[in-house]
PDB file of N, CA and C in Angstrom:
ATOM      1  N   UNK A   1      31.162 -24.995 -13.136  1.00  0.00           N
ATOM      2  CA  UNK A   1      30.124 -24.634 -12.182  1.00  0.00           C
ATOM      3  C   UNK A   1      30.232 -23.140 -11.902  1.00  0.00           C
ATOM      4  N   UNK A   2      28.749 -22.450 -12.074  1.00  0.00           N
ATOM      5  CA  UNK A   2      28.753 -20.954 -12.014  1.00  0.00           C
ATOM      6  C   UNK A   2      29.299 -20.483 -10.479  1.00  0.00           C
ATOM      7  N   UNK A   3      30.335 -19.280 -10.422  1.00  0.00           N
ATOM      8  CA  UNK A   3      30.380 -19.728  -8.558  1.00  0.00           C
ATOM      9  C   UNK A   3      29.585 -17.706  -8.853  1.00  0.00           C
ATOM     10  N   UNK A   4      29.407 -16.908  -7.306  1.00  0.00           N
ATOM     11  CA  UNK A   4      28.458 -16.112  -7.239  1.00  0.00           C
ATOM     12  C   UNK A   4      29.075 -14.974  -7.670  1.00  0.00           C
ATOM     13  N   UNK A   5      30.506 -14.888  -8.311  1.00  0.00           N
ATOM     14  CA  UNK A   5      30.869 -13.489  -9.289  1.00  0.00           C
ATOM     15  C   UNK A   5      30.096 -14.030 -10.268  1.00  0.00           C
ATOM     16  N   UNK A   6      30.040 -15.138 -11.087  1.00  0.00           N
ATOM     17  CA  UNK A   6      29.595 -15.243 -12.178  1.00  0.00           C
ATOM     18  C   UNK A   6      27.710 -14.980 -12.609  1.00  0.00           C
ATOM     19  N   UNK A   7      27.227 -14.643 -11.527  1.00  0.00           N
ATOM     20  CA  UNK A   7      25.931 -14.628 -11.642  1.00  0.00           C
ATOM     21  C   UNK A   7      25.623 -13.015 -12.621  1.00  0.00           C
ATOM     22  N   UNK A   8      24.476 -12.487 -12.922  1.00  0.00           N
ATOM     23  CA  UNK A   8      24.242 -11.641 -13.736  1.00  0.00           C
ATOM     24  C   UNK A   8      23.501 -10.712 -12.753  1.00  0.00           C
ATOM     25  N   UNK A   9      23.973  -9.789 -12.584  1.00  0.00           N
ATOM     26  CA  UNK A   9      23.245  -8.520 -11.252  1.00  0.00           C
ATOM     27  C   UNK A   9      22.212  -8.564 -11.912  1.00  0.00           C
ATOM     28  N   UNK A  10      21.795  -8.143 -13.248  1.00  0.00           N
ATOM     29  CA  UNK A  10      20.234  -7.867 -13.306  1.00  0.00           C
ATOM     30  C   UNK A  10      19.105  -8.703 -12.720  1.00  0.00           C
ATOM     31  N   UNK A  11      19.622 -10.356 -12.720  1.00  0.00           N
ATOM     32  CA  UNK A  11      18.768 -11.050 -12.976  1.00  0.00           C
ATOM     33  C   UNK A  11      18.626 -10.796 -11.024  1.00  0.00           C
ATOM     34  N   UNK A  12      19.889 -10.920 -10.389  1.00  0.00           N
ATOM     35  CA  UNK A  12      19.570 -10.666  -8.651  1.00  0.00           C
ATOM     36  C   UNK A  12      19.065  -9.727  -8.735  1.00  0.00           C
ATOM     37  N   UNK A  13      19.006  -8.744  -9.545  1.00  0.00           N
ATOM     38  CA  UNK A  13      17.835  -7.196  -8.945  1.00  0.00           C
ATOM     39  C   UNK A  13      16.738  -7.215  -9.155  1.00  0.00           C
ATOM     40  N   UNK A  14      16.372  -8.508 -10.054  1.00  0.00           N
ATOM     41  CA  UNK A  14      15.003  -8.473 -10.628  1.00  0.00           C
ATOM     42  C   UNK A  14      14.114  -9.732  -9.183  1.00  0.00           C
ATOM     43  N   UNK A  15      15.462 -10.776  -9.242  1.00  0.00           N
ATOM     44  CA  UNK A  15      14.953 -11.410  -7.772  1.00  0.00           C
ATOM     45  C   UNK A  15      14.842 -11.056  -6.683  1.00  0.00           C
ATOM     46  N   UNK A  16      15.344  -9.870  -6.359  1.00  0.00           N
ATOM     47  CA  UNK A  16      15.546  -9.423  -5.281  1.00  0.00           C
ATOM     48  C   UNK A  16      13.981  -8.431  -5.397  1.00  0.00           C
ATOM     49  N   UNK A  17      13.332  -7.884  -6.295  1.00  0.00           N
ATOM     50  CA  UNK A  17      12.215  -6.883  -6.515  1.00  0.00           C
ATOM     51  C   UNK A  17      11.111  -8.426  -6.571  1.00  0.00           C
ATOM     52  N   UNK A  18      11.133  -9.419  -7.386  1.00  0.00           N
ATOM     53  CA  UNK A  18      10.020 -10.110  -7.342  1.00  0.00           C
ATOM     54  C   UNK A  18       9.838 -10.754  -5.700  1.00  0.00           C
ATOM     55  N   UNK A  19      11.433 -11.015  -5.186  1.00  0.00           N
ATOM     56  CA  UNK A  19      10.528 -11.244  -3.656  1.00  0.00           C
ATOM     57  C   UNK A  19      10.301 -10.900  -2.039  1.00  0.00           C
ATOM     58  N   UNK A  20      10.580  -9.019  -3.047  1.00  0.00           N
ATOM     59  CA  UNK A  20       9.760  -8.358  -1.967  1.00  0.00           C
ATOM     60  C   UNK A  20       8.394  -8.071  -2.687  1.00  0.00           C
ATOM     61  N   UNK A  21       8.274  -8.062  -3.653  1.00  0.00           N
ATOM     62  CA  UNK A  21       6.812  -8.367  -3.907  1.00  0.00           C
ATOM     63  C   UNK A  21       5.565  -9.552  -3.600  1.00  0.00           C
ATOM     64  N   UNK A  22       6.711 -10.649  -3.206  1.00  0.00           N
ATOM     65  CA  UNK A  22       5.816 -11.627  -2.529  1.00  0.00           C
ATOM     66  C   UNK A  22       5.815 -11.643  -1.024  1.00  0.00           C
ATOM     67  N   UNK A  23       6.574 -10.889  -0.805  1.00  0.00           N
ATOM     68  CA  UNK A  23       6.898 -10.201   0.574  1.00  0.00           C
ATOM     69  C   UNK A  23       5.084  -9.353   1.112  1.00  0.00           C
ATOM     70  N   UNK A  24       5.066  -8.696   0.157  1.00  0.00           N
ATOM     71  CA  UNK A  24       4.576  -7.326   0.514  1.00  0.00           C
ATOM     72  C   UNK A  24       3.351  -7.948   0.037  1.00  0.00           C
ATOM     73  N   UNK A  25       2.857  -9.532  -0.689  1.00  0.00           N
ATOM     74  CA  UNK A  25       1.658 -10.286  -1.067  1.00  0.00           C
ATOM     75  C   UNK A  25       1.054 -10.403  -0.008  1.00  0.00           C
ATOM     76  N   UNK A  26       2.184 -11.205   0.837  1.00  0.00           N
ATOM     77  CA  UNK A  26       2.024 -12.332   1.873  1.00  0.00           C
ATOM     78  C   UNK A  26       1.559 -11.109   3.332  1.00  0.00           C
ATOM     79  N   UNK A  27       1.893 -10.480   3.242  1.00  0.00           N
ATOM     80  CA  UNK A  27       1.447  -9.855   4.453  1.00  0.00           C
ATOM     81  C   UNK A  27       0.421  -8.892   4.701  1.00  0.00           C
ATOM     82  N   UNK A  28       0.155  -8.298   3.446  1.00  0.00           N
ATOM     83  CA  UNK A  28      -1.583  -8.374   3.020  1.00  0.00           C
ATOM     84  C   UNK A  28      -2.624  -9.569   3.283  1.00  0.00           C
ATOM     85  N   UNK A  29      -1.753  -9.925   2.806  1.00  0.00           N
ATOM     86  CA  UNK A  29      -2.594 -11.704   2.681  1.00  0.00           C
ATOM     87  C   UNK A  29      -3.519 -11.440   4.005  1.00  0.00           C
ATOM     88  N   UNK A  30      -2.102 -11.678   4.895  1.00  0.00           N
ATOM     89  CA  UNK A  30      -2.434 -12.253   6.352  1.00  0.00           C
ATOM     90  C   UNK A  30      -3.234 -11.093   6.949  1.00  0.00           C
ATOM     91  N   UNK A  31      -2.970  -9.722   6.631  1.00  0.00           N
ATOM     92  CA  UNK A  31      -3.560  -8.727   7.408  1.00  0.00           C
ATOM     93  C   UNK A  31      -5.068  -8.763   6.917  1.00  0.00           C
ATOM     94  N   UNK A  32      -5.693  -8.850   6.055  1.00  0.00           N
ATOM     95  CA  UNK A  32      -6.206  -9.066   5.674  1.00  0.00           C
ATOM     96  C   UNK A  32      -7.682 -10.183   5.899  1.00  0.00           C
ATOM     97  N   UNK A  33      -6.804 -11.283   6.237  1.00  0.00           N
ATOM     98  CA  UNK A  33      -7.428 -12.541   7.322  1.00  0.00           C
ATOM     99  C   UNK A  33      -7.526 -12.128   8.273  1.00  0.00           C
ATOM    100  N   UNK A  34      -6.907 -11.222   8.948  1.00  0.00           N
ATOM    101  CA  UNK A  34      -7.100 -10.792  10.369  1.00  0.00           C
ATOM    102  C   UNK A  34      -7.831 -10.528  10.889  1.00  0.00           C
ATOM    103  N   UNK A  35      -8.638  -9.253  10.014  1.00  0.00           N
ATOM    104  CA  UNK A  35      -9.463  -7.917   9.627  1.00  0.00           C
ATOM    105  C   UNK A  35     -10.091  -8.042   9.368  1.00  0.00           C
ATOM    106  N   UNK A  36     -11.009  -9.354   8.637  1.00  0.00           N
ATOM    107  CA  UNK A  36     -12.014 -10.137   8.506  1.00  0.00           C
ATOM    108  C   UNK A  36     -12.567 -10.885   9.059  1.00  0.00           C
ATOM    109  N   UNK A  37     -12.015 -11.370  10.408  1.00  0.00           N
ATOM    110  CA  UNK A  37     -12.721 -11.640  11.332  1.00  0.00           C
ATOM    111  C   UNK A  37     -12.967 -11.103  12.898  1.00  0.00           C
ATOM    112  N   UNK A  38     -13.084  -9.942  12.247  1.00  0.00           N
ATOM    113  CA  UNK A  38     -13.339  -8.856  13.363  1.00  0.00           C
ATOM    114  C   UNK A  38     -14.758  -8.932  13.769  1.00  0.00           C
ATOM    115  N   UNK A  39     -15.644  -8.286  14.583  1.00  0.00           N
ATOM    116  CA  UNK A  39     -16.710  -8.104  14.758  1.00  0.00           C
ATOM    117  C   UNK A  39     -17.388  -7.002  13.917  1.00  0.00           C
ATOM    118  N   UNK A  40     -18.438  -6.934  13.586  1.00  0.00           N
ATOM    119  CA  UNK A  40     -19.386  -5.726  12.923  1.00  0.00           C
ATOM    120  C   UNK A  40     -19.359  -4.505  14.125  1.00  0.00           C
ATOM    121  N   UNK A  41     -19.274  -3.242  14.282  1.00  0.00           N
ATOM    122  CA  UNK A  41     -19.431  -2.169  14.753  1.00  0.00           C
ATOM    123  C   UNK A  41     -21.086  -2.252  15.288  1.00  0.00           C
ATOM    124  N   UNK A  42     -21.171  -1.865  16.711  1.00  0.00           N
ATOM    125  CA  UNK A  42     -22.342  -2.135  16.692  1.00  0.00           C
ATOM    126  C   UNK A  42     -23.578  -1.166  15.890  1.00  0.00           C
ATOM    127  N   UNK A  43     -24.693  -1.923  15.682  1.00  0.00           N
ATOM    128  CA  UNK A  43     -25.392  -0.456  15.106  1.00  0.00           C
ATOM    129  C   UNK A  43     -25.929   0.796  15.730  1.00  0.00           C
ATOM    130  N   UNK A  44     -25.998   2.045  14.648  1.00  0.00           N
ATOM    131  CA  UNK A  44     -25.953   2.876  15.631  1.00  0.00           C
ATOM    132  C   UNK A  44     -27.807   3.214  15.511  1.00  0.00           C
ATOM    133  N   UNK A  45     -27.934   4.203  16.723  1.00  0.00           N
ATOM    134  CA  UNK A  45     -29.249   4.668  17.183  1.00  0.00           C
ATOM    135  C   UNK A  45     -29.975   5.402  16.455  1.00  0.00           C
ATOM    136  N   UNK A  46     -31.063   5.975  16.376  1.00  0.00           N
ATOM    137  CA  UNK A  46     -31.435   7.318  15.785  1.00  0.00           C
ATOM    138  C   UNK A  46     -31.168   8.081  16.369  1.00  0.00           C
ATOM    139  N   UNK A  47     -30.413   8.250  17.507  1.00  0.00           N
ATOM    140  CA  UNK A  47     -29.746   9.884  17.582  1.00  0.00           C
ATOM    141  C   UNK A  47     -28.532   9.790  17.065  1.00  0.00           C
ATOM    142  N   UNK A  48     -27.847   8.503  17.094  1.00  0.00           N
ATOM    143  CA  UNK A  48     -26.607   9.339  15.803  1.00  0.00           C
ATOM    144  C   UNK A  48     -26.583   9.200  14.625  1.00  0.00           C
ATOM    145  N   UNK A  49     -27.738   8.873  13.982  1.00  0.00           N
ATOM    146  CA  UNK A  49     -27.585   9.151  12.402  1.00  0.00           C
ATOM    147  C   UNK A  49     -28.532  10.019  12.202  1.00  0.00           C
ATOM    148  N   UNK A  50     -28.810  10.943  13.071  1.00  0.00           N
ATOM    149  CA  UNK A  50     -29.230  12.281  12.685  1.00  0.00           C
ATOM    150  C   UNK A  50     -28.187  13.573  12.623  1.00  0.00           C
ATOM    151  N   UNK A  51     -27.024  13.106  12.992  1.00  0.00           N
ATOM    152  CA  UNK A  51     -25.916  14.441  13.424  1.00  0.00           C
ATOM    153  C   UNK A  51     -24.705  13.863  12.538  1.00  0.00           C
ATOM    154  N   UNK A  52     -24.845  13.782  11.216  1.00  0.00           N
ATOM    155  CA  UNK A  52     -23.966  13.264  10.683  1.00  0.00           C
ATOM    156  C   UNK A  52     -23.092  14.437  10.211  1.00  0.00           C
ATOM    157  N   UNK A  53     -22.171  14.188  10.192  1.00  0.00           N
ATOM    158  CA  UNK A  53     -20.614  15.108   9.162  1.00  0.00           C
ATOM    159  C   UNK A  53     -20.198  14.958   8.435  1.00  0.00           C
ATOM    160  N   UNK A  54     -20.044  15.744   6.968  1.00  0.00           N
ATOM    161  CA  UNK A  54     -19.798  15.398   5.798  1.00  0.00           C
ATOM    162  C   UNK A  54     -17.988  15.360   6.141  1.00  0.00           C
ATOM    163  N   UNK A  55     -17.331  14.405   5.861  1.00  0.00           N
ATOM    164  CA  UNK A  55     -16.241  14.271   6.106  1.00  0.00           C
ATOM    165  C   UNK A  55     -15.111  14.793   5.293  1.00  0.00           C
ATOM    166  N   UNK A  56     -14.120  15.404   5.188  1.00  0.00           N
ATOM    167  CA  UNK A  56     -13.080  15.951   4.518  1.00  0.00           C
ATOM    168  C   UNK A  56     -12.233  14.806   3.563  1.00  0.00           C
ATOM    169  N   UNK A  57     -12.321  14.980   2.455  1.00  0.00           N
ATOM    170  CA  UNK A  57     -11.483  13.661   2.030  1.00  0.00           C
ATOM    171  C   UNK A  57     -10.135  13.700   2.123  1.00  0.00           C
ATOM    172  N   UNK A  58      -9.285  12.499   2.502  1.00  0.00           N
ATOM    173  CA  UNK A  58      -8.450  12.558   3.096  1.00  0.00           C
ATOM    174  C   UNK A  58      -6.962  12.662   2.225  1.00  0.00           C
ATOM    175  N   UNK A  59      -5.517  13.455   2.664  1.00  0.00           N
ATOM    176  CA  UNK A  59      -4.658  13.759   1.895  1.00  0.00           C
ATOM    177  C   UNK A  59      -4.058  12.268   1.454  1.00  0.00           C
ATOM    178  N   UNK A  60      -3.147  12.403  -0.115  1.00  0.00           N
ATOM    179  CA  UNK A  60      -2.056  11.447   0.323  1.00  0.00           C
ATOM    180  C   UNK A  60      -1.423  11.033   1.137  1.00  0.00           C
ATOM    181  N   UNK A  61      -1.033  11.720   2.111  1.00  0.00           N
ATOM    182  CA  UNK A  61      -0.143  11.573   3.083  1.00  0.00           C
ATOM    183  C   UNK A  61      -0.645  10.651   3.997  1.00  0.00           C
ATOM    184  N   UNK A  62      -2.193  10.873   4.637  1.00  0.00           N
ATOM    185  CA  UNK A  62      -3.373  10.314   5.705  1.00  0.00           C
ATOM    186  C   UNK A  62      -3.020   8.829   5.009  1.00  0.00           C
ATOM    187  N   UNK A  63      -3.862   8.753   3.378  1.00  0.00           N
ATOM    188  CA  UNK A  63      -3.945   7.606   2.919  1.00  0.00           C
ATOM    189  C   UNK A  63      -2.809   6.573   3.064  1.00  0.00           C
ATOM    190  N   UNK A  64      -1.876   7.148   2.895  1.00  0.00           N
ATOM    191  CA  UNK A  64      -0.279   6.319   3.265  1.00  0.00           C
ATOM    192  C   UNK A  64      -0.130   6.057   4.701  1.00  0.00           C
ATOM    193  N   UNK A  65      -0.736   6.611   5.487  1.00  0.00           N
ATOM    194  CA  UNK A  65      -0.334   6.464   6.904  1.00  0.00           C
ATOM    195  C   UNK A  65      -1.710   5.226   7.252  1.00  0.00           C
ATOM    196  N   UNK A  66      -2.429   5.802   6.911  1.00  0.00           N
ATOM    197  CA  UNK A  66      -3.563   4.605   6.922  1.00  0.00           C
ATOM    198  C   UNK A  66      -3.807   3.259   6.545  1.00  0.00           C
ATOM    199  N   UNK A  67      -3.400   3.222   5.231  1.00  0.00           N
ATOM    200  CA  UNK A  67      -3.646   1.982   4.700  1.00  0.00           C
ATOM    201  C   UNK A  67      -2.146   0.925   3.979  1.00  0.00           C
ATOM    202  N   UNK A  68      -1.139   1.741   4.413  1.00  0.00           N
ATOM    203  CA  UNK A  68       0.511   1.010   3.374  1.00  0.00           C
ATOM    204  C   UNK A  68       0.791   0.736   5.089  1.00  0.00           C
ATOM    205  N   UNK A  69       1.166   1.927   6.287  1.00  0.00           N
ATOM    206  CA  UNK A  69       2.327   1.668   7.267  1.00  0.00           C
ATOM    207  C   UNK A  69       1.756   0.497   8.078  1.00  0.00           C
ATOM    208  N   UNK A  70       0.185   0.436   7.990  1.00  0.00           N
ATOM    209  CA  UNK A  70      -0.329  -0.597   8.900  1.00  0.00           C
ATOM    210  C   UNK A  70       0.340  -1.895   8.705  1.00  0.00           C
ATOM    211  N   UNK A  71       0.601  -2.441   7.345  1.00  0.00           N
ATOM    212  CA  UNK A  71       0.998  -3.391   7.178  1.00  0.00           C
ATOM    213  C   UNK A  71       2.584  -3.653   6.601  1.00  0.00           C
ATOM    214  N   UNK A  72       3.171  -2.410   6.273  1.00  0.00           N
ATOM    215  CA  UNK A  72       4.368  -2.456   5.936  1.00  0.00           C
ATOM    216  C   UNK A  72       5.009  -1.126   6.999  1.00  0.00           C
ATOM    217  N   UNK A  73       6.410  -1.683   6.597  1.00  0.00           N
ATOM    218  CA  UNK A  73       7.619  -0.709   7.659  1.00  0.00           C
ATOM    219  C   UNK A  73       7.607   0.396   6.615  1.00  0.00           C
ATOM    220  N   UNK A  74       7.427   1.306   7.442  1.00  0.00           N
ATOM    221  CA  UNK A  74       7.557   3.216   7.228  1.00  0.00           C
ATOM    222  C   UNK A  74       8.960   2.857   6.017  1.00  0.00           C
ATOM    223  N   UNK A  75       8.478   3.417   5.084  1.00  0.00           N
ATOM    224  CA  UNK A  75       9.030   3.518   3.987  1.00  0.00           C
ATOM    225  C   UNK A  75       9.096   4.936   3.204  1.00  0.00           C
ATOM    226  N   UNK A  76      10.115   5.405   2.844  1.00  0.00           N
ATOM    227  CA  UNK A  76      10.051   7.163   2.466  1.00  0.00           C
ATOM    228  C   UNK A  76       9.761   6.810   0.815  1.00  0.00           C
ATOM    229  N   UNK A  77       9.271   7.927   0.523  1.00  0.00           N
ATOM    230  CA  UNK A  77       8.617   7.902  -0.850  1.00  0.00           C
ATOM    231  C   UNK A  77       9.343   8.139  -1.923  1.00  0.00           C
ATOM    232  N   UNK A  78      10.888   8.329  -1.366  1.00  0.00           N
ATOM    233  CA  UNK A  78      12.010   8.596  -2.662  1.00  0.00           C
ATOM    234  C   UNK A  78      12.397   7.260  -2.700  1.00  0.00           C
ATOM    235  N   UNK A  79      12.113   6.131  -1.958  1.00  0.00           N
ATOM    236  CA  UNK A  79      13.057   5.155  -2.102  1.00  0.00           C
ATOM    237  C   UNK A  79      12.565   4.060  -3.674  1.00  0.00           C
ATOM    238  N   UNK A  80      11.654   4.422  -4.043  1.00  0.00           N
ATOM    239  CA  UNK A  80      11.411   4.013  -5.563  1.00  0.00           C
ATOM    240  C   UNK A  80      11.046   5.195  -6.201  1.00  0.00           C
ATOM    241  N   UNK A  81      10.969   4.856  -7.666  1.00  0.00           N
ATOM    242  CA  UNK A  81      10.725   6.091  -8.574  1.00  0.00           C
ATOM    243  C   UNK A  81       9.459   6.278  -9.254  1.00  0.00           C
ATOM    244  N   UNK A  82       9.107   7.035  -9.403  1.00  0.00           N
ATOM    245  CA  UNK A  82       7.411   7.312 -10.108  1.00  0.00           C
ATOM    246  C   UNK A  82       6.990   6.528 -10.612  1.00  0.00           C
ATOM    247  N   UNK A  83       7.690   5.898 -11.593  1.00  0.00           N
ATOM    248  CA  UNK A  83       7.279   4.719 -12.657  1.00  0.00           C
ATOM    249  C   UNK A  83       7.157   3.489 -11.502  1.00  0.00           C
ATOM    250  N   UNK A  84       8.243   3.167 -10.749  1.00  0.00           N
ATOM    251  CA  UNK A  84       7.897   1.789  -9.236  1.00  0.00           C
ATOM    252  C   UNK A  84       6.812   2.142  -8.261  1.00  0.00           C
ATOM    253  N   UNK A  85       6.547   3.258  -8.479  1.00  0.00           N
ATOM    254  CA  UNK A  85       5.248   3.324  -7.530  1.00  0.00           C
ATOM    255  C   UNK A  85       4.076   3.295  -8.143  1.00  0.00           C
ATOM    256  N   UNK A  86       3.673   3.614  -9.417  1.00  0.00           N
ATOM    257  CA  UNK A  86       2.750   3.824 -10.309  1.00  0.00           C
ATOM    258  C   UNK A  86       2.326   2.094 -10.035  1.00  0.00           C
ATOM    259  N   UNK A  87       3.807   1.016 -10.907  1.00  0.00           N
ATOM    260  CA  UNK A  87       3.551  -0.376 -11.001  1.00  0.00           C
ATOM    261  C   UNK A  87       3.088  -0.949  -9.067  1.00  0.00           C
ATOM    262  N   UNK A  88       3.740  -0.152  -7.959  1.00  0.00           N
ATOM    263  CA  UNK A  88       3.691  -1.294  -7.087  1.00  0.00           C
ATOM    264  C   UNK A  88       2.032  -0.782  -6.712  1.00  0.00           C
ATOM    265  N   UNK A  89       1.392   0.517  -6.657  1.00  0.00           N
ATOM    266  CA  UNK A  89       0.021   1.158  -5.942  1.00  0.00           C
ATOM    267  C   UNK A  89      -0.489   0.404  -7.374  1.00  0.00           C
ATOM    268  N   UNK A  90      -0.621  -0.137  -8.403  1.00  0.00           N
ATOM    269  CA  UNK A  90      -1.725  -1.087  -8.986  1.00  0.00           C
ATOM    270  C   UNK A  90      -1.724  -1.866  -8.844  1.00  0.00           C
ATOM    271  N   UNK A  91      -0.681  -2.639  -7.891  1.00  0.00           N
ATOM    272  CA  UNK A  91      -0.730  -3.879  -7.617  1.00  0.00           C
ATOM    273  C   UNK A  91      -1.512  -3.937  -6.088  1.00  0.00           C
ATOM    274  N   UNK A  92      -0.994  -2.963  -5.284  1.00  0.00           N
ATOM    275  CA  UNK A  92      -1.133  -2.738  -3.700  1.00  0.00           C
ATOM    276  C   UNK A  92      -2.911  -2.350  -3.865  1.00  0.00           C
ATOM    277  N   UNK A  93      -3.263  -1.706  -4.867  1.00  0.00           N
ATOM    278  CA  UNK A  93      -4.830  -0.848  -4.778  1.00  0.00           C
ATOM    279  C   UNK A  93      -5.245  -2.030  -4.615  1.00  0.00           C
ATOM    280  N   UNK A  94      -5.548  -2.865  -5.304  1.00  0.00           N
ATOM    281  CA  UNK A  94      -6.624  -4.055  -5.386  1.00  0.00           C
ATOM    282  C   UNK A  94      -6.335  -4.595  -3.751  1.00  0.00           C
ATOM    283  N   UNK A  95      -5.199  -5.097  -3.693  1.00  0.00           N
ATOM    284  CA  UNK A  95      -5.213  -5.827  -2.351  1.00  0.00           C
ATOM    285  C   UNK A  95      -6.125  -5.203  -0.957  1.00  0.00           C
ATOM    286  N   UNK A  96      -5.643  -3.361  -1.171  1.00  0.00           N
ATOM    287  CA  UNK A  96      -6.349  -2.536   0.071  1.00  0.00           C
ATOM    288  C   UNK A  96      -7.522  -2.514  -0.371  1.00  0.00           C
ATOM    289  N   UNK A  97      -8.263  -3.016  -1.352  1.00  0.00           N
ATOM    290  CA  UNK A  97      -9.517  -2.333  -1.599  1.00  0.00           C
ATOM    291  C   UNK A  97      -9.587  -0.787  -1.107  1.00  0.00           C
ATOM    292  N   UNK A  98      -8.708   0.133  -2.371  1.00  0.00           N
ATOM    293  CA  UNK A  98      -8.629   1.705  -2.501  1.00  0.00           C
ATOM    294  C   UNK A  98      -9.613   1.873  -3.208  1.00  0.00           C
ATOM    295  N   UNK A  99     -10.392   2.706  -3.141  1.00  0.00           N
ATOM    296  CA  UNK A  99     -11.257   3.240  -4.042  1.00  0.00           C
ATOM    297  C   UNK A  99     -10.537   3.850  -5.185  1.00  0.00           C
ATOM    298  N   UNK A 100     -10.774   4.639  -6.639  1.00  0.00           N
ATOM    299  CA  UNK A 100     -10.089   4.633  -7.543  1.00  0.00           C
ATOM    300  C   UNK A 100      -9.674   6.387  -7.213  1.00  0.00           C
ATOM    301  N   UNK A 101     -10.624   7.444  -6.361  1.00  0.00           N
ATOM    302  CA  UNK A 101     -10.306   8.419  -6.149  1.00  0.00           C
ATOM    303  C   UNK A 101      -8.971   8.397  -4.574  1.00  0.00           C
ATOM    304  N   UNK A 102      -9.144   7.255  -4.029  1.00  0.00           N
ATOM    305  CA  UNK A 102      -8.064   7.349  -2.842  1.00  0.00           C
ATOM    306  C   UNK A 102      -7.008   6.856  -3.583  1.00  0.00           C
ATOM    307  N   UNK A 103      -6.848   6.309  -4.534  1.00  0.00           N
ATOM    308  CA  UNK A 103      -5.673   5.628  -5.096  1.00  0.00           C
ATOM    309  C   UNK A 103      -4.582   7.130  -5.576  1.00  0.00           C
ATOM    310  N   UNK A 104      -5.501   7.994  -6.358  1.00  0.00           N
ATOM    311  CA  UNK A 104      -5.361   8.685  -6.944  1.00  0.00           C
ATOM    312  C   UNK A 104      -4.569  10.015  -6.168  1.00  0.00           C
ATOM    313  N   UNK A 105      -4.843  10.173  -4.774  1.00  0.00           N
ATOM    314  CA  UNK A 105      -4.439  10.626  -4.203  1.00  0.00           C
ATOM    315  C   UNK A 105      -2.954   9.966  -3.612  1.00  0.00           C
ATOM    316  N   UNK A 106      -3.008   8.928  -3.050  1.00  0.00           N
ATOM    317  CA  UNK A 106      -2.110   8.378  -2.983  1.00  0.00           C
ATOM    318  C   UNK A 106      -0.887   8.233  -3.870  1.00  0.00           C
ATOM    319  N   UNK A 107      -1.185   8.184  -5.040  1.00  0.00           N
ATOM    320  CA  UNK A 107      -0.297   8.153  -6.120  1.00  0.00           C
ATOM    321  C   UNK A 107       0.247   9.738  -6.345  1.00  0.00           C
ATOM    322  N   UNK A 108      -0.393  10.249  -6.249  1.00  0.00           N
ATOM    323  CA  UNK A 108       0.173  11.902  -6.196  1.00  0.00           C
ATOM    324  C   UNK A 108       0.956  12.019  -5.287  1.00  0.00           C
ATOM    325  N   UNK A 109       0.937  11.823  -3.812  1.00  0.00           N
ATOM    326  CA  UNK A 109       1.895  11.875  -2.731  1.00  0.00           C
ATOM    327  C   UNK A 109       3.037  11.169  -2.575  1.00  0.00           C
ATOM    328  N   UNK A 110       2.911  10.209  -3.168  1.00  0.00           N
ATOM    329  CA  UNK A 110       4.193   9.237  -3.587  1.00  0.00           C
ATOM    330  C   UNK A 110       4.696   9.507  -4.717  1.00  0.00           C
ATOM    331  N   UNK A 111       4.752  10.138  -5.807  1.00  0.00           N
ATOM    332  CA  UNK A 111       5.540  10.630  -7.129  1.00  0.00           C
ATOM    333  C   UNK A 111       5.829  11.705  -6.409  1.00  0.00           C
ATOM    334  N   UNK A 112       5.522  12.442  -5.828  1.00  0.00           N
ATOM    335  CA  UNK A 112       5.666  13.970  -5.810  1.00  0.00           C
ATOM    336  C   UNK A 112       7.033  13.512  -4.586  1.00  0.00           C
ATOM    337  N   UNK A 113       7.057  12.440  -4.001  1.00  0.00           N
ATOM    338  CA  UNK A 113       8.237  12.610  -2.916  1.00  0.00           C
ATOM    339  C   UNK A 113       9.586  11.602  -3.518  1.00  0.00           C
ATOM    340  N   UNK A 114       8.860  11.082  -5.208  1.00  0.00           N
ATOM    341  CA  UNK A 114       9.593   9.720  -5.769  1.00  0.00           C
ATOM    342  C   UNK A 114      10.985   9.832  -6.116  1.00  0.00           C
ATOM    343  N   UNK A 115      12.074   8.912  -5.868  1.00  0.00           N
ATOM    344  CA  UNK A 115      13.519   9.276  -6.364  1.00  0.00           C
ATOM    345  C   UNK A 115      13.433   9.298  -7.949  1.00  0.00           C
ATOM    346  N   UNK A 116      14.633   9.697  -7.857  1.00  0.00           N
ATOM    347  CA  UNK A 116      15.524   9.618  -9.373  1.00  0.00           C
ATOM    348  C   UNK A 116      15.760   8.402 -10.177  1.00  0.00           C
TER     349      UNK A 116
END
């Protein structure tokens, strides 16, 4: 009978990554359900959609603060590596519904801070 020296680290590092990935499913999931049954914004008047502002598009940094910390714990951007963030933001884009230019940003701000 295998006792827990005998186990194979890779295979715990690989379990240990697949379930914080169902980690990080599941709480999309739910945020998600949340946020969907919100109310509609009410509509607005003709005096404010005459004074509109072309809006600044927003940094990596905004995008991370916006759409990852809401639902996950403040996480620094060295703690995976370019290549783990590349795989986890194509998995994470679809869930946030990112547009493909906010992704893009996002992904720049997270390699650029990514470990070794």
């Amino acid at each position: 009978m295998p006792t827990s020296k005998d186990t194979n680290p890779r295979l715990c590092s690989t379990t240990k990554w697949m379930h914080l990935l169902f980690a990080i499913a599941a709480i999309v999931t739910i945020a998600f359900a949340a946020t969907a049954q919100t109310p509609a914004p009410p509509s607005k008047t003709k005096e404010d959609t005459t004074t509109s502002v072309k809006a600044e598009p927003l940094s990596g940094a905004e995008l991370w603060t916006l759409n990852c910390n809401r639902c996950h714990m403040a996480r620094s951007p060295s703690e995976f590596t370019a290549a783990q963030w590349q795989t986890i933001l194509m998995h994470m884009r679809v869930r946030a519904n990112l547009p493909a230019a906010q992704a893009r940003e996002l992904q720049k701000f997270l390699q650029a801070g990514a470990g070794k």
